[in-house]
Protein backbone atom coordinates (compact mmCIF):
# COMPACT_ATOMS: atom_id res chain seq x y z
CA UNK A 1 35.08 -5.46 8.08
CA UNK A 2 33.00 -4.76 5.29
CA UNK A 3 31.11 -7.67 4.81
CA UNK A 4 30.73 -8.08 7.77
CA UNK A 5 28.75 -4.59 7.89
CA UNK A 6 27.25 -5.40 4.95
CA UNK A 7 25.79 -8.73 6.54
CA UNK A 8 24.09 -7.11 9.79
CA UNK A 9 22.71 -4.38 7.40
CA UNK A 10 20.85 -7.14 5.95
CA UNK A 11 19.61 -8.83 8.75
CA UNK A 12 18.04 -5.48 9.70
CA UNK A 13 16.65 -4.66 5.85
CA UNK A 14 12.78 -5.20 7.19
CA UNK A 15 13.00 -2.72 9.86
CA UNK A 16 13.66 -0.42 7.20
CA UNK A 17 11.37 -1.20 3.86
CA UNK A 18 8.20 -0.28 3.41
CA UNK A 19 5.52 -2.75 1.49
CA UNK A 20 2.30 -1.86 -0.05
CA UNK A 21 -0.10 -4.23 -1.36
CA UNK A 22 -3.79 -4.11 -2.54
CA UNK A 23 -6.23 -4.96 -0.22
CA UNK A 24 -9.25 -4.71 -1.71
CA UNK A 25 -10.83 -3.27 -4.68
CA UNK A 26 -14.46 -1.17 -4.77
CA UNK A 27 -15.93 -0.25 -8.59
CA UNK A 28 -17.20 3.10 -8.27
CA UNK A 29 -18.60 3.48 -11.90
CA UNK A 30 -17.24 2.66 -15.35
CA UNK A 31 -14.76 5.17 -14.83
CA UNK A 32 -13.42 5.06 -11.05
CA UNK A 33 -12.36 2.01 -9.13
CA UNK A 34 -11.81 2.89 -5.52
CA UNK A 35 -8.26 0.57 -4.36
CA UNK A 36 -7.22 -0.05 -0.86
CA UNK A 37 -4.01 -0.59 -0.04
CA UNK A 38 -2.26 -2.61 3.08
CA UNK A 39 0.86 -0.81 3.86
CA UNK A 40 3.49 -2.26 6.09
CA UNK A 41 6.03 -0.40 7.48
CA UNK A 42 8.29 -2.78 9.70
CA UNK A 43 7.27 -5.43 12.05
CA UNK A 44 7.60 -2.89 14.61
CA UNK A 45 4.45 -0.82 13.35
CA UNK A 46 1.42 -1.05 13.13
CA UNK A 47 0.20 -1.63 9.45
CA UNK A 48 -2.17 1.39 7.63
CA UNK A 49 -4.55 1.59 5.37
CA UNK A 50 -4.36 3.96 2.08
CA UNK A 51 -7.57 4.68 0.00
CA UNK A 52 -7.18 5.57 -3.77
CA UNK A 53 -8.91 6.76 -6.55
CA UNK A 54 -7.47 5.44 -9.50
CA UNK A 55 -9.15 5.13 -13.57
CA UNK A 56 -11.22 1.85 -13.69
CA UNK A 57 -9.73 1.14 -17.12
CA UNK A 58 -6.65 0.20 -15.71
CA UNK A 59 -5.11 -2.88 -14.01
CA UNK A 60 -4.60 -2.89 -10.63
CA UNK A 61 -0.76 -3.42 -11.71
CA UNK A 62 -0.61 -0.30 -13.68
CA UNK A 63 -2.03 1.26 -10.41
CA UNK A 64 0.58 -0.33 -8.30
CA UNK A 65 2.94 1.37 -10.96
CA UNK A 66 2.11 4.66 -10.16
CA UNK A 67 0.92 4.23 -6.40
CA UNK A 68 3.68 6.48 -5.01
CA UNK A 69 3.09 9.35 -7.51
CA UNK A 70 -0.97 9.41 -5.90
CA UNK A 71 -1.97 11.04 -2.85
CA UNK A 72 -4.03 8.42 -0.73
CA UNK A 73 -7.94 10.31 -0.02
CA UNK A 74 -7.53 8.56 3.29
CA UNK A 75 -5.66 6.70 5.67
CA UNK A 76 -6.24 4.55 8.50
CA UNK A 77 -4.60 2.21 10.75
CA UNK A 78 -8.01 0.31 11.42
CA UNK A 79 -7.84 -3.13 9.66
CA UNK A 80 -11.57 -3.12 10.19
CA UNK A 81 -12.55 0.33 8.13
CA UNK A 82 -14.21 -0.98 4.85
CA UNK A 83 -15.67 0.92 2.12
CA UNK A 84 -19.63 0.31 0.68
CA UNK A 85 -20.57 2.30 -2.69
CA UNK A 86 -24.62 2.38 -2.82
């Protein structure tokens, strides 16, 4: 009975994680890189869009690292938002 518990649970593990992945990148100066993020919820959402500030001397993997200790500036669900620096 367990297993077989254990098996739907995992047919049902998407509805339930939550994926973030770096969209795109923006260099703000030689000290701030502006990263956005792609996050996906389920396949029953709709996927939104996080905007960070993170130090431009690090990799975008360290910032994946710490991504869940920073609080997004914004977020959007609008796959077309974009981000110019002039």
């Amino acid at each position: 009975m367990l297993l077989l518990l254990g098996f739907l649970a995992y047919q049902f593990r998407d509805f339930f994680s939550v994926y973030e992945q770096v969209k795109s990148t923006v260099k703000i100066n030689d000290k701030l890189t502006l990263y956005v993020t792609e996050v996906s919820k389920s396949s029953l959402s709709k996927d939104t869009y996080n905007y960070y500030f993170y130090d431009a001397g690090k990799s975008a993997d360290d910032f994946l690292i710490h991504v869940k200790s920073i609080e997004p500036v914004m977020t959007t669900d609008d796959y077309k938002a974009n981000a110019e620096v002039m």
